[in-house]
Protein backbone atom coordinates (compact mmCIF):
# COMPACT_ATOMS: atom_id res chain seq x y z
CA UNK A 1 19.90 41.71 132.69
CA UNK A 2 16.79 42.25 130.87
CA UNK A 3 14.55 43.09 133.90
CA UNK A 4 17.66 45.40 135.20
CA UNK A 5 17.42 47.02 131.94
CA UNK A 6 13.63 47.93 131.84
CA UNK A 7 13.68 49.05 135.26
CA UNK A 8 16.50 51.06 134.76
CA UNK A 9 14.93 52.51 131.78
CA UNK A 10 11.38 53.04 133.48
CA UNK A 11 13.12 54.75 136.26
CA UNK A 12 15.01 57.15 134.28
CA UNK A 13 11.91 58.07 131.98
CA UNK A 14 10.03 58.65 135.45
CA UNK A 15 12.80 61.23 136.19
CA UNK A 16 14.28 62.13 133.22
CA UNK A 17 16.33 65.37 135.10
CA UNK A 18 18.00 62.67 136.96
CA UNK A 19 21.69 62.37 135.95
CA UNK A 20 22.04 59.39 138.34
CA UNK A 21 19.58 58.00 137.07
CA UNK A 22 20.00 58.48 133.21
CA UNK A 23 23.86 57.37 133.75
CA UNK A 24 22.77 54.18 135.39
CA UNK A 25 20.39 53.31 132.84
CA UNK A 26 23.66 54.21 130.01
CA UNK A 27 25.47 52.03 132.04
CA UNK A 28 23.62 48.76 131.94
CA UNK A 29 23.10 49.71 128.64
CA UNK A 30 26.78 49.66 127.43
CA UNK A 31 26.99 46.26 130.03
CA UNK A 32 24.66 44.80 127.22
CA UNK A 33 25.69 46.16 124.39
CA UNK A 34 29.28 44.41 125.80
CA UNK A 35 27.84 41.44 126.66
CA UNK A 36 26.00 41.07 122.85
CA UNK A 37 29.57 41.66 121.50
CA UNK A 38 31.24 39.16 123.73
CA UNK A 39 28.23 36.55 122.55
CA UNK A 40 28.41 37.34 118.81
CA UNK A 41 32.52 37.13 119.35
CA UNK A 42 32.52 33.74 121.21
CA UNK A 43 29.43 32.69 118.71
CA UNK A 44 31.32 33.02 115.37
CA UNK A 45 34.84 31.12 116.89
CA UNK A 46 32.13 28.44 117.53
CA UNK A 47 31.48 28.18 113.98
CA UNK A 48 35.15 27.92 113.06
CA UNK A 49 35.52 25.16 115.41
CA UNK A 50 32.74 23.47 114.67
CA UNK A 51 31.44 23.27 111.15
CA UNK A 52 28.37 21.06 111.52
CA UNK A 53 26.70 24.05 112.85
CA UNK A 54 27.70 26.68 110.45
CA UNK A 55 24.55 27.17 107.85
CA UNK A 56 26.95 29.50 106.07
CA UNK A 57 28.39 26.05 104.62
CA UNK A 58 24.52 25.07 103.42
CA UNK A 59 23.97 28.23 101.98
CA UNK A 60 27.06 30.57 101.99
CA UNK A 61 26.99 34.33 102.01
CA UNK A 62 30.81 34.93 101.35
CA UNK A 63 31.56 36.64 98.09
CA UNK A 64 33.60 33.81 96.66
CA UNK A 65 31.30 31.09 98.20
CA UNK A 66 28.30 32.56 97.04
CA UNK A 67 29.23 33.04 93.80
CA UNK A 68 30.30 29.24 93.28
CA UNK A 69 26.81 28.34 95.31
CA UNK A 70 25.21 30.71 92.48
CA UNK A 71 27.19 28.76 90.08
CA UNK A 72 26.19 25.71 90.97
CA UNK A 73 22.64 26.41 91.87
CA UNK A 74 22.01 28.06 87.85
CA UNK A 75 23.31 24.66 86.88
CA UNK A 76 20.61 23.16 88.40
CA UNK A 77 18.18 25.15 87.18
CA UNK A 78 19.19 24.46 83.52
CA UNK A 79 19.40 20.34 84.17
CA UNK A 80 15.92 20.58 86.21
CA UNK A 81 14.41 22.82 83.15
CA UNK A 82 15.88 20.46 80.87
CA UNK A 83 14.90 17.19 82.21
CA UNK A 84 10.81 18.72 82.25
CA UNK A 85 9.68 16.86 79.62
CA UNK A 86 10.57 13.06 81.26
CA UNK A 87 7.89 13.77 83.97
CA UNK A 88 5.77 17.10 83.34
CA UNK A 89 4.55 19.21 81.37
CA UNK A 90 4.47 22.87 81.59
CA UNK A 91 1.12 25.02 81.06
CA UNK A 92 0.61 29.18 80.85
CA UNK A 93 -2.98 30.06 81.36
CA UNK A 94 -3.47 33.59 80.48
CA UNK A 95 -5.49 36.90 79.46
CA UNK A 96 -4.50 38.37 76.17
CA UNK A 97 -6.10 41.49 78.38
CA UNK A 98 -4.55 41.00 81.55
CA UNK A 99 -1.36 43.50 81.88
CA UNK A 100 0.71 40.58 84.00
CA UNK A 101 -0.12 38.35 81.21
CA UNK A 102 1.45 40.67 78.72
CA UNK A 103 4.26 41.11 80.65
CA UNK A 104 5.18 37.78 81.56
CA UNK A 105 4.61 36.26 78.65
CA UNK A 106 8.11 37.15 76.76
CA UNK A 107 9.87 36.26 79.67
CA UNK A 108 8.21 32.83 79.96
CA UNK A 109 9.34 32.57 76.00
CA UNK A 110 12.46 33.16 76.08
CA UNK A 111 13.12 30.88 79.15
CA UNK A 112 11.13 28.11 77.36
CA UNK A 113 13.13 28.48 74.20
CA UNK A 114 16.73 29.17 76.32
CA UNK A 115 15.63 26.11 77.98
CA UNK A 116 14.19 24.13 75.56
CA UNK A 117 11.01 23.67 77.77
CA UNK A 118 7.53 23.19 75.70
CA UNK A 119 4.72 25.02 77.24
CA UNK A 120 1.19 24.31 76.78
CA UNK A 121 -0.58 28.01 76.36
CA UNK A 122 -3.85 28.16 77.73
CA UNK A 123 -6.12 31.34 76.51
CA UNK A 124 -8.84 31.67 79.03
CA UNK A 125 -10.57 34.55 76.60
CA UNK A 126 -10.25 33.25 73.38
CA UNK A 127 -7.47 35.85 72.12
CA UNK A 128 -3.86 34.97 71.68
CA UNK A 129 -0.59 36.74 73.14
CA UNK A 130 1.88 37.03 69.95
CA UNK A 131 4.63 34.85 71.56
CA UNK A 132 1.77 32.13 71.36
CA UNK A 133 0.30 32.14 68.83
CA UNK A 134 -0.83 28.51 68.71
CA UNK A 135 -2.62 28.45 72.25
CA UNK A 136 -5.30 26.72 72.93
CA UNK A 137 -8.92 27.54 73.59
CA UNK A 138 -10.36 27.02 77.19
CA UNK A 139 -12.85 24.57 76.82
CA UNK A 140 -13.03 23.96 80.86
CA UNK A 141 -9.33 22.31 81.22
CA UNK A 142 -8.60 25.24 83.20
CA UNK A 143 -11.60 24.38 86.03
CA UNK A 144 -10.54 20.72 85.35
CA UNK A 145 -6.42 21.22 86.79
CA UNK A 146 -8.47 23.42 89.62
CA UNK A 147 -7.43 26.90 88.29
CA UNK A 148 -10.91 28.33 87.63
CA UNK A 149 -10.95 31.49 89.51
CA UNK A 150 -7.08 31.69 90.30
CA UNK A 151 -4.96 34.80 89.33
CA UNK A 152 -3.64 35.34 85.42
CA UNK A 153 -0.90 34.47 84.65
CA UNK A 154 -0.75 31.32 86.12
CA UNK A 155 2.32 28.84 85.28
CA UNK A 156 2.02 24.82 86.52
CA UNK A 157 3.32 21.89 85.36
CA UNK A 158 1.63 18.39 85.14
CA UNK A 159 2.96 15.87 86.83
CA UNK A 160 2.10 12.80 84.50
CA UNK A 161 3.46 10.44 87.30
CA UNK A 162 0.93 11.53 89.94
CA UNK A 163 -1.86 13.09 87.71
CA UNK A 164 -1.61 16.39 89.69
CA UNK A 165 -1.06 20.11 89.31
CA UNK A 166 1.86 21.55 90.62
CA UNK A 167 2.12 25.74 90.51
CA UNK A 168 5.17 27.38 89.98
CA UNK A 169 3.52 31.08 89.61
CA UNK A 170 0.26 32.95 89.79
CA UNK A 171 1.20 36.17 88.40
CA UNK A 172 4.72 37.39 86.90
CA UNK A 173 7.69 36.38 87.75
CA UNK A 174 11.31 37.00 86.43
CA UNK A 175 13.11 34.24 84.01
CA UNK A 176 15.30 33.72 87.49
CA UNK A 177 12.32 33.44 89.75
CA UNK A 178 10.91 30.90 87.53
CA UNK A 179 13.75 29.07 87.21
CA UNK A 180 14.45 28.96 90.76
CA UNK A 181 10.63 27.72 91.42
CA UNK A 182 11.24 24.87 88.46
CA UNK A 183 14.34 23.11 90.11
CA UNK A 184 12.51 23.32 93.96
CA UNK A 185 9.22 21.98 93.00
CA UNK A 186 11.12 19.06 90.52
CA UNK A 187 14.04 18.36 92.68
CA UNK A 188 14.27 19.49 95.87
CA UNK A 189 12.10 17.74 98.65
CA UNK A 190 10.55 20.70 101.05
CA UNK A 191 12.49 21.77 104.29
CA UNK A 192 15.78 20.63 102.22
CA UNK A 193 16.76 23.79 100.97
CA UNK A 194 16.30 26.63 103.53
């Protein structure tokens, strides 16, 4: 069908004038278009028959399905924020210059205090952003966790169980986003989600 197609379609472009020819082409063209239907039809009564293919039952796109997902998936967020403290803990390296720093910094606040999350601030030039107040001073822990030269803001968390860094943002990110990044990189092994 394909080849039909692009010959059909290089003929008629050769000879555009060509009502035979043009018609043809319109013709194969509505075949397809048919035949996509027919395939997206029969495709979707698969999926009714047979659920262990649907990924709309992994990750639903339905209003009312969603929603509950969405639900359910906040929920998460909240017991993976929550549980932080029993295996990492959560650093903010920033600029009290950088514009991203500024920015993200209230949001990263309020979702530590919503969340009851302590952060670690880290001030990489020696000035504090008013929501921390009591950073601390880089004295070359930021080059030690492997973050010298990386973007501002930058959001990790220390995993105490494997002595490693684990990023959940270089630059800002909305209260959701960060959420959302807390609960995969805590809970949910890679390739399990998507």
């Amino acid at each position: 069908m394909r080849q039909r197609l692009d010959r059909a379609r290089a003929t008629a472009l050769l000879d555009p004038r060509n009502d035979d020819k043009v018609a043809e082409y319109v013709a194969l063209q509505n075949e397809s278009v048919d035949r996509a239907g027919t395939f997206s039809d029969t495709w979707r009564r698969v999926l009714w028959t047979r659920p262990e293919l649907d990924y709309t039952l992994k990750r639903p796109v339905g209003n009312l399905a969603k929603n509950t997902w969405l639900d359910a998936r906040r929920e998460a967020q909240k017991e993976a924020a929550a549980s932080l403290g029993e295996r990492y803990g959560v650093i903010f390296v920033y600029s009290s210059t950088c514009p991203y720093c500024q920015a993200y910094s209230p949001v990263l606040r309020h979702w530590a205090d919503a969340n009851g999350v302590h952060v670690l601030p880290v001030t990489v030039d020696g000035a504090m952003l008013p929501e921390w107040p009591d950073s601390q001073l880089d004295h070359g822990q930021v080059a030690k966790m492997g973050l010298a030269g990386k973007p501002v803001p930058a959001t990790v968390l220390f995993d105490s169980e494997t002595n490693q860094v684990v990023p959940i943002a270089f630059g800002a990110i909305s209260a959701d986003e960060l959420g959302e990044r807390v609960l995969l990189q805590t809970r949910v092994e890679v390739g399990d989600d998507y």
